[in-house]
Every structure is written in structure tokens, then in C-alpha cells.
PDB file of N, CA and C in Angstrom:
ATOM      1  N   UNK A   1      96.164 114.393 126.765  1.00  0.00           N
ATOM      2  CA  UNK A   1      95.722 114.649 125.415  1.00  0.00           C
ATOM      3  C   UNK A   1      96.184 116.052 125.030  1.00  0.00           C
ATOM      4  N   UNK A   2      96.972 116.049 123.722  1.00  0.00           N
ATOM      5  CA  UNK A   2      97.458 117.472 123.222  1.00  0.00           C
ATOM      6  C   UNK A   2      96.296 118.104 123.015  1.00  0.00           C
ATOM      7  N   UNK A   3      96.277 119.714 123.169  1.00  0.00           N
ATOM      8  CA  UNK A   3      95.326 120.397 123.010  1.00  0.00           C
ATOM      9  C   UNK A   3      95.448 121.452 121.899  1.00  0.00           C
ATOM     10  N   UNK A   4      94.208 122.258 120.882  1.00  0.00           N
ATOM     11  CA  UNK A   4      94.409 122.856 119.865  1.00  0.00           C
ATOM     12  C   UNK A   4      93.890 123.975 120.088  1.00  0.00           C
ATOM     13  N   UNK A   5      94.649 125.474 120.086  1.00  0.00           N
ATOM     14  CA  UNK A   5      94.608 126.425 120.859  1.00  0.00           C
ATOM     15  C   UNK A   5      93.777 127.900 120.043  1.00  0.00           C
ATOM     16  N   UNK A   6      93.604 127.483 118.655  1.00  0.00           N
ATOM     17  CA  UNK A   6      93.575 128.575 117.201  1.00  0.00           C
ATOM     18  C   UNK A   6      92.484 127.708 116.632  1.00  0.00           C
ATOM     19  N   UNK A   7      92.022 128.230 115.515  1.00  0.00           N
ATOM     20  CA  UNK A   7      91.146 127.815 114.729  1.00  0.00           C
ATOM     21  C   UNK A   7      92.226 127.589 113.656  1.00  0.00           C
ATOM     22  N   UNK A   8      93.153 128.496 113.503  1.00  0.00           N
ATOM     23  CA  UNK A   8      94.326 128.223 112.188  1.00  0.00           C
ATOM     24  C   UNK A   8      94.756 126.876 112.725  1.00  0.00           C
ATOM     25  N   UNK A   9      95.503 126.250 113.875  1.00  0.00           N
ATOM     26  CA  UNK A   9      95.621 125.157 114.071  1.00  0.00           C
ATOM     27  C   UNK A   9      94.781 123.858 113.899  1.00  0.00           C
ATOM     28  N   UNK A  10      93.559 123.888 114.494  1.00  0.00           N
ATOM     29  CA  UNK A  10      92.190 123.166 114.281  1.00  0.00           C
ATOM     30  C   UNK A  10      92.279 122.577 112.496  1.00  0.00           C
ATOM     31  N   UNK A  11      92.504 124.225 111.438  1.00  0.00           N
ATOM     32  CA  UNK A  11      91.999 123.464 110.173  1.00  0.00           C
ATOM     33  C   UNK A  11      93.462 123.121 109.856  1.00  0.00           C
ATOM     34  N   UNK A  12      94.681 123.316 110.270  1.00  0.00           N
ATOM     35  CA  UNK A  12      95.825 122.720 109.742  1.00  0.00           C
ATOM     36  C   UNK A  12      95.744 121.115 110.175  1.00  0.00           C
ATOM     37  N   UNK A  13      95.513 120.830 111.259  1.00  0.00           N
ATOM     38  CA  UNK A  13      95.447 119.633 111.934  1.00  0.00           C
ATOM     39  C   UNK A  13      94.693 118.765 111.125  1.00  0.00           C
ATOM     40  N   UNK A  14      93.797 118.943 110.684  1.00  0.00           N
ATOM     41  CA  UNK A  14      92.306 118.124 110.155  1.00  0.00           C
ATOM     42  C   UNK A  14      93.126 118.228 108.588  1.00  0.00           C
ATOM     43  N   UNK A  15      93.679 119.075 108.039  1.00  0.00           N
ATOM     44  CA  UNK A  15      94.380 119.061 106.726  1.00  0.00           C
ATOM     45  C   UNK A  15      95.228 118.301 106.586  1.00  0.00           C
ATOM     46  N   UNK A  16      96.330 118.056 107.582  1.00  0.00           N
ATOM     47  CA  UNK A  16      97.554 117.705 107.452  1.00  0.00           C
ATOM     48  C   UNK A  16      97.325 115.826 108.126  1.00  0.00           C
ATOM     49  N   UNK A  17      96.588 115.851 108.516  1.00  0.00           N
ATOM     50  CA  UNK A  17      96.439 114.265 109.132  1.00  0.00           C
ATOM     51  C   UNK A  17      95.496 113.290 108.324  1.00  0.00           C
ATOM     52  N   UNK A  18      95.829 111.996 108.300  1.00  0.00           N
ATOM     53  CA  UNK A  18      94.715 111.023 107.863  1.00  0.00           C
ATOM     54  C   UNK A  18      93.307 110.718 108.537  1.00  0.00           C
ATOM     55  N   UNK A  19      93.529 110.547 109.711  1.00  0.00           N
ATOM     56  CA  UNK A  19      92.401 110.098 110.447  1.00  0.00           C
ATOM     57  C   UNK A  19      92.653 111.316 111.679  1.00  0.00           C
ATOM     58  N   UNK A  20      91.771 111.846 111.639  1.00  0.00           N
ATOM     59  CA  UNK A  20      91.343 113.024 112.612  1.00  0.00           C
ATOM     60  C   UNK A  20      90.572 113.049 113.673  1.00  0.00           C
ATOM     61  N   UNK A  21      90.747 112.988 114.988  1.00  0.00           N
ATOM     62  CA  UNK A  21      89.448 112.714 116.176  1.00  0.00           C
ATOM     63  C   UNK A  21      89.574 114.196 116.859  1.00  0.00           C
ATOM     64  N   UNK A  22      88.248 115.125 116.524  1.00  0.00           N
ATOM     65  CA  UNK A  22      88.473 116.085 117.813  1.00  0.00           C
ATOM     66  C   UNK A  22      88.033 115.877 119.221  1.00  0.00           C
ATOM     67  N   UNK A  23      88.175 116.147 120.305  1.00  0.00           N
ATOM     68  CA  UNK A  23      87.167 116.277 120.959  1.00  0.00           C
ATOM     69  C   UNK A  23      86.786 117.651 121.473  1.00  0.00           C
ATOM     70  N   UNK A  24      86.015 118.068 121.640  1.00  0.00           N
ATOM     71  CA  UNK A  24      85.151 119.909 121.784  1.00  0.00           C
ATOM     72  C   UNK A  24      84.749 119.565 123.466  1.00  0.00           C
ATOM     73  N   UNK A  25      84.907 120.319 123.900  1.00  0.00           N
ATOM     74  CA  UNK A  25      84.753 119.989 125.509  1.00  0.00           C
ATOM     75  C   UNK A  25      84.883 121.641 126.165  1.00  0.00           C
ATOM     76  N   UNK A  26      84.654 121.185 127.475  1.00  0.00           N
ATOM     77  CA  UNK A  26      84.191 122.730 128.110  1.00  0.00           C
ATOM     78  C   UNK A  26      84.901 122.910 129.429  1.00  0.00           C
ATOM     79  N   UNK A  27      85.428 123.675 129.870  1.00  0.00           N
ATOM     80  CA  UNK A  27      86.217 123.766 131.272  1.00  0.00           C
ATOM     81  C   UNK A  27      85.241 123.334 132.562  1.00  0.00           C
ATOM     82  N   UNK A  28      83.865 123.525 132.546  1.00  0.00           N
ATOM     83  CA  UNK A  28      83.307 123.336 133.619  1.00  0.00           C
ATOM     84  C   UNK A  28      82.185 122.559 133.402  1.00  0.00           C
ATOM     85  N   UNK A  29      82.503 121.346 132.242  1.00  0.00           N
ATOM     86  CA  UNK A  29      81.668 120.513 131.757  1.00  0.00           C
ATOM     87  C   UNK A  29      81.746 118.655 132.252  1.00  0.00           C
ATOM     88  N   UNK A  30      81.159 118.714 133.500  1.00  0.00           N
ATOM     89  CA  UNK A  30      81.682 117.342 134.055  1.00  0.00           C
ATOM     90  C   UNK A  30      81.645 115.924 133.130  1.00  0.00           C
ATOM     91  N   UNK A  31      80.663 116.105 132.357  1.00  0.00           N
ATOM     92  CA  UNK A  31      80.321 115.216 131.861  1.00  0.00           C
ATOM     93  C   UNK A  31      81.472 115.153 130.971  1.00  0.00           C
ATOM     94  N   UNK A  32      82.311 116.526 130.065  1.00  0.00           N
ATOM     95  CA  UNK A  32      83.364 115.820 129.590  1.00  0.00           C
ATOM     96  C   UNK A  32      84.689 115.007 129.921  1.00  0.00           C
ATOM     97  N   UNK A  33      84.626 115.821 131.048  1.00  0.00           N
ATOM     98  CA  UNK A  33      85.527 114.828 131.740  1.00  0.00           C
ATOM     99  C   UNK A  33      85.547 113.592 132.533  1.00  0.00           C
ATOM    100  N   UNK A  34      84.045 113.207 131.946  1.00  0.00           N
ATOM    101  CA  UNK A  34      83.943 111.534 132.639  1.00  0.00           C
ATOM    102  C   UNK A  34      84.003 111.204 131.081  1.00  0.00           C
ATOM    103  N   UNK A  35      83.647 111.360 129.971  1.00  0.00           N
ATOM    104  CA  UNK A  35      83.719 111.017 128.823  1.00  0.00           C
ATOM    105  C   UNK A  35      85.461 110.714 128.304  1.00  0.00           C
ATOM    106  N   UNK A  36      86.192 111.945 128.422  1.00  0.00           N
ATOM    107  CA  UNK A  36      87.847 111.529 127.932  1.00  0.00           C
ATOM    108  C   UNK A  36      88.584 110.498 128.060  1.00  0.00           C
ATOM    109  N   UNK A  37      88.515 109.600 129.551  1.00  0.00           N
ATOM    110  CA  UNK A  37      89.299 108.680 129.777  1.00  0.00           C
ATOM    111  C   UNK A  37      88.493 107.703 128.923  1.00  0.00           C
ATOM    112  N   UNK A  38      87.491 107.242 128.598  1.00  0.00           N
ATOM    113  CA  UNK A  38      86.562 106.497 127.985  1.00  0.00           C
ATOM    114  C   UNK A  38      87.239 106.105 126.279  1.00  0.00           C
ATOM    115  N   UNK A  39      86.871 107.743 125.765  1.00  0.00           N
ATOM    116  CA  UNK A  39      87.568 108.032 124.525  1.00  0.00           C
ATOM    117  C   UNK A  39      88.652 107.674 124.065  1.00  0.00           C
ATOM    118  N   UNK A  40      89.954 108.330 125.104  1.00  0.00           N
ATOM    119  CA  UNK A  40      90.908 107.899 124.774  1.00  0.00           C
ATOM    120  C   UNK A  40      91.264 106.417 125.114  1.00  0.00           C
ATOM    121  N   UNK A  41      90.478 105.804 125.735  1.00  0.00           N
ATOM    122  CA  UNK A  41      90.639 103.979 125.934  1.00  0.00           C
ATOM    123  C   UNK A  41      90.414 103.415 124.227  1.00  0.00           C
ATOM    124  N   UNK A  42      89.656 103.905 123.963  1.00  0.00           N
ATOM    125  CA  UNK A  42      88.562 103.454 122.222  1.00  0.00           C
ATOM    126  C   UNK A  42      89.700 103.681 121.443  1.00  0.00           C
ATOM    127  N   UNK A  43      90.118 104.888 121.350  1.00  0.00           N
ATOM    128  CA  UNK A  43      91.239 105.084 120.716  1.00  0.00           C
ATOM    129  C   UNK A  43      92.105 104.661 120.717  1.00  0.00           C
ATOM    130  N   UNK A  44      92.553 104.212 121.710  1.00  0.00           N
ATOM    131  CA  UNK A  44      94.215 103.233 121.635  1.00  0.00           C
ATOM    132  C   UNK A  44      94.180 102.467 120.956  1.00  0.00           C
ATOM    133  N   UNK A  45      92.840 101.620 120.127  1.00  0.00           N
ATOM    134  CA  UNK A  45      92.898 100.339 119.631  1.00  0.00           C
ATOM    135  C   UNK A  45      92.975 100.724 118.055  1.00  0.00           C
ATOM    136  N   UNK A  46      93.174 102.440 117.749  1.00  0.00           N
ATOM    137  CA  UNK A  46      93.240 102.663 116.438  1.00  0.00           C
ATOM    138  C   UNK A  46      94.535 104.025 116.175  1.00  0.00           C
ATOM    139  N   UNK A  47      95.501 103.393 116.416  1.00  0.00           N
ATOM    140  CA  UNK A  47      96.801 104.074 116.383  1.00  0.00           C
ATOM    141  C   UNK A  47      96.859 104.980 115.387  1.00  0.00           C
ATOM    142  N   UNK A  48      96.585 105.303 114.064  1.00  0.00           N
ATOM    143  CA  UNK A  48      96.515 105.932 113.062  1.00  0.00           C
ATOM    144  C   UNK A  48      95.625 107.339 113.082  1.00  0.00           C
ATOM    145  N   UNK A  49      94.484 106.815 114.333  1.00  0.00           N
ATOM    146  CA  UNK A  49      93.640 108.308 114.454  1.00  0.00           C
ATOM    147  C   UNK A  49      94.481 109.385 115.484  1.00  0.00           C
ATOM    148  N   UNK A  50      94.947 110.303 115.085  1.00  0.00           N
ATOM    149  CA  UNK A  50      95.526 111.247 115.711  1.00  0.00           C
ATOM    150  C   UNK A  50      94.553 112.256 116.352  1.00  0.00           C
ATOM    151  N   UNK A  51      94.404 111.762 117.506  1.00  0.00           N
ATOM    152  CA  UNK A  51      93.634 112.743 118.602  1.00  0.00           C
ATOM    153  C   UNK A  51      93.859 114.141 119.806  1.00  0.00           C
ATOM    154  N   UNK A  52      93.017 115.510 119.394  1.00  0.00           N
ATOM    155  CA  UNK A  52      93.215 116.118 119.977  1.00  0.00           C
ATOM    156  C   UNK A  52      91.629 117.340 120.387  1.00  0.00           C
ATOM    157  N   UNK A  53      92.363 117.728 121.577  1.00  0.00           N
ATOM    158  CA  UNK A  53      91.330 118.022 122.519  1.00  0.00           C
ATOM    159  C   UNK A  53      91.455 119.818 121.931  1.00  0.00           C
ATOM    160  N   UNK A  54      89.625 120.286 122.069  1.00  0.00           N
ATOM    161  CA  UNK A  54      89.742 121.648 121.811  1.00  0.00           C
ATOM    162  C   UNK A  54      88.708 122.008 123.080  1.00  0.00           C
ATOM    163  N   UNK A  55      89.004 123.318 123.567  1.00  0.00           N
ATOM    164  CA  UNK A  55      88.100 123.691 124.358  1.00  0.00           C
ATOM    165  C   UNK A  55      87.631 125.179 124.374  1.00  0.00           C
ATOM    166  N   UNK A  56      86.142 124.788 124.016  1.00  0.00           N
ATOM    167  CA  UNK A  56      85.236 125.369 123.543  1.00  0.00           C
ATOM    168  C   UNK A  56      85.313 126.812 123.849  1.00  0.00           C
ATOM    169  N   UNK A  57      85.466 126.704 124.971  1.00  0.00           N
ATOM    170  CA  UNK A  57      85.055 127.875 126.103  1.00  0.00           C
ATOM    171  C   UNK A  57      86.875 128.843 125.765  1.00  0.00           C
ATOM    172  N   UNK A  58      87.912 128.505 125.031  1.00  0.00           N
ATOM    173  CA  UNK A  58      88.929 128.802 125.130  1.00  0.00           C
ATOM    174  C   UNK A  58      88.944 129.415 123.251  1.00  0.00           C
ATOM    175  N   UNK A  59      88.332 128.546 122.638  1.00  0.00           N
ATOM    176  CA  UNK A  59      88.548 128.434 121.310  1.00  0.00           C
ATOM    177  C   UNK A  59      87.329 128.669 120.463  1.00  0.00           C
ATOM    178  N   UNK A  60      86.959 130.038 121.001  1.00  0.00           N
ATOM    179  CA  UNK A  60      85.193 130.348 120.619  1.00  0.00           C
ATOM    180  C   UNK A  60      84.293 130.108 119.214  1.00  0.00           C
ATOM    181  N   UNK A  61      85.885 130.374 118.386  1.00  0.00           N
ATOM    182  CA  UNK A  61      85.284 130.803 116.880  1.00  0.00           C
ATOM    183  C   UNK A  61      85.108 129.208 116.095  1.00  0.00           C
ATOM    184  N   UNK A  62      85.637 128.174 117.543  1.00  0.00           N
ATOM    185  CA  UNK A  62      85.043 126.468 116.784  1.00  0.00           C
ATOM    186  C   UNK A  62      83.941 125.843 117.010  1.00  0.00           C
ATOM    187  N   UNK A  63      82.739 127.207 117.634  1.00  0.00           N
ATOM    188  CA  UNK A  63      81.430 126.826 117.596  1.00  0.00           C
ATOM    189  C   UNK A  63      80.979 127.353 116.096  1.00  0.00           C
ATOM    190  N   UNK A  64      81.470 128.293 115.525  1.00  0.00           N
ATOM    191  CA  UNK A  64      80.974 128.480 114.529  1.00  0.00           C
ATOM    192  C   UNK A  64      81.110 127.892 113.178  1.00  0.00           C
ATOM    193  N   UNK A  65      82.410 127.630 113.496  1.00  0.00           N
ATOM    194  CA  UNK A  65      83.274 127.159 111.943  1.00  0.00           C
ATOM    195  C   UNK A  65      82.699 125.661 111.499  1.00  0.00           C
ATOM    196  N   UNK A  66      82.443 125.090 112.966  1.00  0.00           N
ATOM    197  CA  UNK A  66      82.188 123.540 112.772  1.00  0.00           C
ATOM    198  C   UNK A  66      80.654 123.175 113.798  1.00  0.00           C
ATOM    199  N   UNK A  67      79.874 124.333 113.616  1.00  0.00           N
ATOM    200  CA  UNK A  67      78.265 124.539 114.170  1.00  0.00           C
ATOM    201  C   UNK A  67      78.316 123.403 115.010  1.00  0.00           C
ATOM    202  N   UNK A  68      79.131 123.683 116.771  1.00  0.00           N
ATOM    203  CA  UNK A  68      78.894 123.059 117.507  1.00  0.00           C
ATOM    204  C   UNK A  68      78.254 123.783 118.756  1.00  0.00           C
ATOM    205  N   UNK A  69      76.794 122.940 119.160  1.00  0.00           N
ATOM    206  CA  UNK A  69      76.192 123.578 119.663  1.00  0.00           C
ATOM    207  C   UNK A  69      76.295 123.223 121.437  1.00  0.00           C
ATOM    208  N   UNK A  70      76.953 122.211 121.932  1.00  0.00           N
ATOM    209  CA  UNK A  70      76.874 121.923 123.287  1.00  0.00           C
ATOM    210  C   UNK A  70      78.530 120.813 123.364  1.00  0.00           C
ATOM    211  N   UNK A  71      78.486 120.623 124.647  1.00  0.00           N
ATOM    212  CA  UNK A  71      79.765 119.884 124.805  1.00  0.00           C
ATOM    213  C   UNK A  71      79.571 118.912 125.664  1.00  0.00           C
ATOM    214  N   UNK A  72      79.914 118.005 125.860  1.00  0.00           N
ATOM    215  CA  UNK A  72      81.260 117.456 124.841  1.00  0.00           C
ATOM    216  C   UNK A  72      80.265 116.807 122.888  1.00  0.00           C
ATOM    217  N   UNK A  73      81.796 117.350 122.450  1.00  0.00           N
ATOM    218  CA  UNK A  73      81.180 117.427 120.887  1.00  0.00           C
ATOM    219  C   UNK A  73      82.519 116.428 120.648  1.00  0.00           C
ATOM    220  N   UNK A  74      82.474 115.327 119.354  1.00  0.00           N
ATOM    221  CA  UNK A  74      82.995 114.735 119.135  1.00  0.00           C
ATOM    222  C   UNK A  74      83.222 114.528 117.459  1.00  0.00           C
ATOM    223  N   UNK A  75      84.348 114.624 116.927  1.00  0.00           N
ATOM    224  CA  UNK A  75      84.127 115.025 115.559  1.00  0.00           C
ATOM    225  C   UNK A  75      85.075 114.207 114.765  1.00  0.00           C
ATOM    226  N   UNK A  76      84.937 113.228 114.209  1.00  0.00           N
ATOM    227  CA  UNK A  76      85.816 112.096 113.254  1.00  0.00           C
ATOM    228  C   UNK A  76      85.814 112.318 111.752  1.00  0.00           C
ATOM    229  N   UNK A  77      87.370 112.793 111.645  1.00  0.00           N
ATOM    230  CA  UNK A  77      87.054 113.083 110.224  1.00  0.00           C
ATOM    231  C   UNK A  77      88.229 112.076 109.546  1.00  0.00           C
ATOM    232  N   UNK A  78      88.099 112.210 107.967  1.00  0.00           N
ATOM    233  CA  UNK A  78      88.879 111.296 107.547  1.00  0.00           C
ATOM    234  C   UNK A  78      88.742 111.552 105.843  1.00  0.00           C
ATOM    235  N   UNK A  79      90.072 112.134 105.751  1.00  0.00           N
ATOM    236  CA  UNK A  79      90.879 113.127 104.467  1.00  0.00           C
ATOM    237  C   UNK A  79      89.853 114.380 104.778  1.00  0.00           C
ATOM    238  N   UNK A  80      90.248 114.807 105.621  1.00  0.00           N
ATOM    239  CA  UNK A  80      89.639 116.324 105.883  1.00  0.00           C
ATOM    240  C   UNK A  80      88.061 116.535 105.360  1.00  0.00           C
ATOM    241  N   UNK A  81      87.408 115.144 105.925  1.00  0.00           N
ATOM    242  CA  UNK A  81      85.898 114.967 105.839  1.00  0.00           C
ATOM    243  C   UNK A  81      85.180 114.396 107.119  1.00  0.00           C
ATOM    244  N   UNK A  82      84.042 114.963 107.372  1.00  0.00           N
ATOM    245  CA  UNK A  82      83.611 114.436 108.567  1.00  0.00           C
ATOM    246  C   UNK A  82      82.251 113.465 108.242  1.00  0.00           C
ATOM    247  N   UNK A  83      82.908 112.641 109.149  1.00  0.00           N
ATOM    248  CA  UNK A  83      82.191 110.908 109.065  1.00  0.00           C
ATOM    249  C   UNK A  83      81.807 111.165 110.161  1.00  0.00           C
ATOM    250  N   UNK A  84      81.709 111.168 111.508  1.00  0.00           N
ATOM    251  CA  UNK A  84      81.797 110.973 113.019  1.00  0.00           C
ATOM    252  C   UNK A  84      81.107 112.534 113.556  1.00  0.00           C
ATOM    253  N   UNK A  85      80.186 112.120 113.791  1.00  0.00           N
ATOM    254  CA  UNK A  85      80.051 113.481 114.607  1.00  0.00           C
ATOM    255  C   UNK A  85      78.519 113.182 116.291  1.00  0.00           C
ATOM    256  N   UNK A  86      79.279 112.873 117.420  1.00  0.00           N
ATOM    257  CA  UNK A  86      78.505 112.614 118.397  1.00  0.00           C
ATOM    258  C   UNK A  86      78.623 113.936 119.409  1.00  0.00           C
ATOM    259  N   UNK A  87      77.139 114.250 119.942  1.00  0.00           N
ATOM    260  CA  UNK A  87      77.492 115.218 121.015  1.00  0.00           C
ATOM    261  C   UNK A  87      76.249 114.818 121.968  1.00  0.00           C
ATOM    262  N   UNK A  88      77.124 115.509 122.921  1.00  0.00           N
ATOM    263  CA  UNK A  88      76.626 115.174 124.749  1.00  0.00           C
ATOM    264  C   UNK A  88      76.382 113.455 125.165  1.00  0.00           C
ATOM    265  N   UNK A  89      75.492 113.359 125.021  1.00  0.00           N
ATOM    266  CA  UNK A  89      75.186 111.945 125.112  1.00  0.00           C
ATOM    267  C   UNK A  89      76.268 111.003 124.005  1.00  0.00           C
ATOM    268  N   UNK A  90      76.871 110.405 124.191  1.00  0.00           N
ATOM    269  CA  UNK A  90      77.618 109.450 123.647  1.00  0.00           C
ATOM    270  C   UNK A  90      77.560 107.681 124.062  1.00  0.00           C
ATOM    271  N   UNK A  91      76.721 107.066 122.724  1.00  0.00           N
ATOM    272  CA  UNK A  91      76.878 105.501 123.331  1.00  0.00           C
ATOM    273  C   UNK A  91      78.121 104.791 122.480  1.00  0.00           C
ATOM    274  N   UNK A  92      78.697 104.328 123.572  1.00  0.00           N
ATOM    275  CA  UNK A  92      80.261 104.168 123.001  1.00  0.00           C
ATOM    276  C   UNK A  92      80.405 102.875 122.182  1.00  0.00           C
ATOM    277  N   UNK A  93      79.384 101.671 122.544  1.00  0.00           N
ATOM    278  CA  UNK A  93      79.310 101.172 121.609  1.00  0.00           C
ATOM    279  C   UNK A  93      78.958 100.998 120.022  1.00  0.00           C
ATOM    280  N   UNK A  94      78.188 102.031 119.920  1.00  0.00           N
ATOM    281  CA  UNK A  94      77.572 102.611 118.773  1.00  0.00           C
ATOM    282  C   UNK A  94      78.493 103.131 117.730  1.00  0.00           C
ATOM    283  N   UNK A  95      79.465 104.352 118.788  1.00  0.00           N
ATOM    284  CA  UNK A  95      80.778 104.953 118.396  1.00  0.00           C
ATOM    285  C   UNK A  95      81.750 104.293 117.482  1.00  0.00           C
ATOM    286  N   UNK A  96      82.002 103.044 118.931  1.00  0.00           N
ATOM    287  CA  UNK A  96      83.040 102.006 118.158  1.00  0.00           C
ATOM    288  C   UNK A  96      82.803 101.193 117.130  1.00  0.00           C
ATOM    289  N   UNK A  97      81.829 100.772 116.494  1.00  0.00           N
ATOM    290  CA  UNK A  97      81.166 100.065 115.471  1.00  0.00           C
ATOM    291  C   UNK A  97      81.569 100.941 114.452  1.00  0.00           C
ATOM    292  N   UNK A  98      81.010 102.127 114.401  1.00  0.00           N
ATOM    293  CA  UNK A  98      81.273 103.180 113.075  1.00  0.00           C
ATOM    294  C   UNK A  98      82.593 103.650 112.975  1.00  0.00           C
ATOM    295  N   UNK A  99      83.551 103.663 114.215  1.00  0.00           N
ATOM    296  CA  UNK A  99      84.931 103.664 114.417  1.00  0.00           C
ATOM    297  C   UNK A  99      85.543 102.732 113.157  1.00  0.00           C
ATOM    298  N   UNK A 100      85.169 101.435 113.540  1.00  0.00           N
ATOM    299  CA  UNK A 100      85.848 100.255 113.434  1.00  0.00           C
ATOM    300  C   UNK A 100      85.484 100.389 111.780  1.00  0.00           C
ATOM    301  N   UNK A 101      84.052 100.228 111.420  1.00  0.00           N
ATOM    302  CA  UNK A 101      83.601 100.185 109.912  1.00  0.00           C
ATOM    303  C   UNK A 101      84.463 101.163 109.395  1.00  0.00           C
ATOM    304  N   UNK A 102      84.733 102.800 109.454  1.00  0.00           N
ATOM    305  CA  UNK A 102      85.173 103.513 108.808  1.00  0.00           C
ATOM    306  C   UNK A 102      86.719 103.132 108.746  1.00  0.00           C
ATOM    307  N   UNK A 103      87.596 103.009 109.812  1.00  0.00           N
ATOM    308  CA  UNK A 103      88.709 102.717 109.868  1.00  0.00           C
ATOM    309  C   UNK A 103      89.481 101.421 108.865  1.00  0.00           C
ATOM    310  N   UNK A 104      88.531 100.580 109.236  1.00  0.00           N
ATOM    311  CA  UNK A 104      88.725  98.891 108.583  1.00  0.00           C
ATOM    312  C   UNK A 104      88.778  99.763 107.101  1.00  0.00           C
ATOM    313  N   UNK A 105      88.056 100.002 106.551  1.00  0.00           N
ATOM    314  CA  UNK A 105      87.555 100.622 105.478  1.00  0.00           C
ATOM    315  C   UNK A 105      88.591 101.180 104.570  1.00  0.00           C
ATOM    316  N   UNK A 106      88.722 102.467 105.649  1.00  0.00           N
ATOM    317  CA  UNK A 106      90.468 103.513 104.919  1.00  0.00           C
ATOM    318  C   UNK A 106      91.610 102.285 104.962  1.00  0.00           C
ATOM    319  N   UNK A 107      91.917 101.791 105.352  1.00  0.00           N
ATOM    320  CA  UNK A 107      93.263 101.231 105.982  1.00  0.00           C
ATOM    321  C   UNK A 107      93.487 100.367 104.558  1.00  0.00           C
ATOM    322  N   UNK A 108      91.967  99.283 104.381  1.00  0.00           N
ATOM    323  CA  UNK A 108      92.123  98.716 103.365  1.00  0.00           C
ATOM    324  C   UNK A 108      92.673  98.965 101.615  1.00  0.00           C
ATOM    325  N   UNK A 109      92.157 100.909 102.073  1.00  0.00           N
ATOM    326  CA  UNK A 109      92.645 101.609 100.607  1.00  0.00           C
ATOM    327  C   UNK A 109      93.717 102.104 100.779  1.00  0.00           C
ATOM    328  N   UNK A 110      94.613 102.135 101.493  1.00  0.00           N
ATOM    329  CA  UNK A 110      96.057 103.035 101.813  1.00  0.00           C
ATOM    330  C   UNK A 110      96.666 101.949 101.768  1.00  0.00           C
TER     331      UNK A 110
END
């Protein structure tokens, strides 16, 4: 998973794309890294969401900009709006339902 290194990158990314997935994660956060392979499985089935990884602990000033308070943080936006927003605990079925509704949704208007 490409990673986003700036906060100038972070809001170009979310500007410049249709369907936006962050994920906010932590270098010594196990739980995110049992979560990613998961994520990026969900994701394959929606080619259009362009996904990328930020880390927290690297990229300080994206606790503030986007008031994230713990990790793994998960953030779905769509035309530089946020629809999606799960943290720590993640039920993936839950995820994918609101995935699927929002996605089905845009696709139908583009």
C-alpha cells in the first residue's frame, strides 16, 4: 500500500481523487497490522477507491487536521467529503455494506 508522507499530500490526494480510502495507522500498532490485509481484500472489489496508508506516528499534524484520536483510523471520502469514518475496532461487515451503498450510489451518477 502507497504511503502519504505530508499533510500537503494527504489534502492533494483527497482533492484530486474520486473515491478516497485513508488508512491512519501507527508503527507499533498491532492491531493495524492485522486490520490492512483485511482492508485491502474489501477493497479490491471496488477498483475506483484509490487507497492509501498514512502513519500517524510519522505524519503528526493528521491528528489534528482530520481530529484523529487513536489508530487504526479509517477515513472514506467521496468528492473530497467524508462519508466513512471507522476507528480501532472495525466490523468489516458493517464497513462493507456502507462501502457498497455509497459506492453503488456515486458510480450510478458518473
Amino acid at each position: 500500500m502507497q504511503k502519504l508522507e505530508t499533510l500537503e499530500e494527504i489534502r492533494s490526494f483527497i482533492t484530486n481523487n474520486h473515491f478516497v480510502f485513508l488508512y491512519v495507522s501507527q508503527e507499533d500498532c498491532s492491531v493495524c497490522h492485522a486490520l490492512q490485509p483485511k482492508l485491502m481484500a474489501l477493497l479490491s472489489n471496488y477498483p475506483k477507491i484509490e487507497l492509501r496508508e498514512v502513519e500517524a506516528d510519522k505524519v503528526r499534524e493528521i491528528s489534528a487536521e482530520y481530529l484523529i484520536f487513536s489508530a487504526p483510523t479509517l477515513l472514506f471520502f467521496v468528492a473530497g467529503k467524508e462519508y466513512i469514518r471507522e476507528e480501532k475496532f472495525v466490523q468489516f461487515k458493517q464497513l462493507a455494506a456502507a462501502i457498497e451503498r455509497i459506492y453503488s450510489f456515486e458510480e450510478g451518477l458518473l
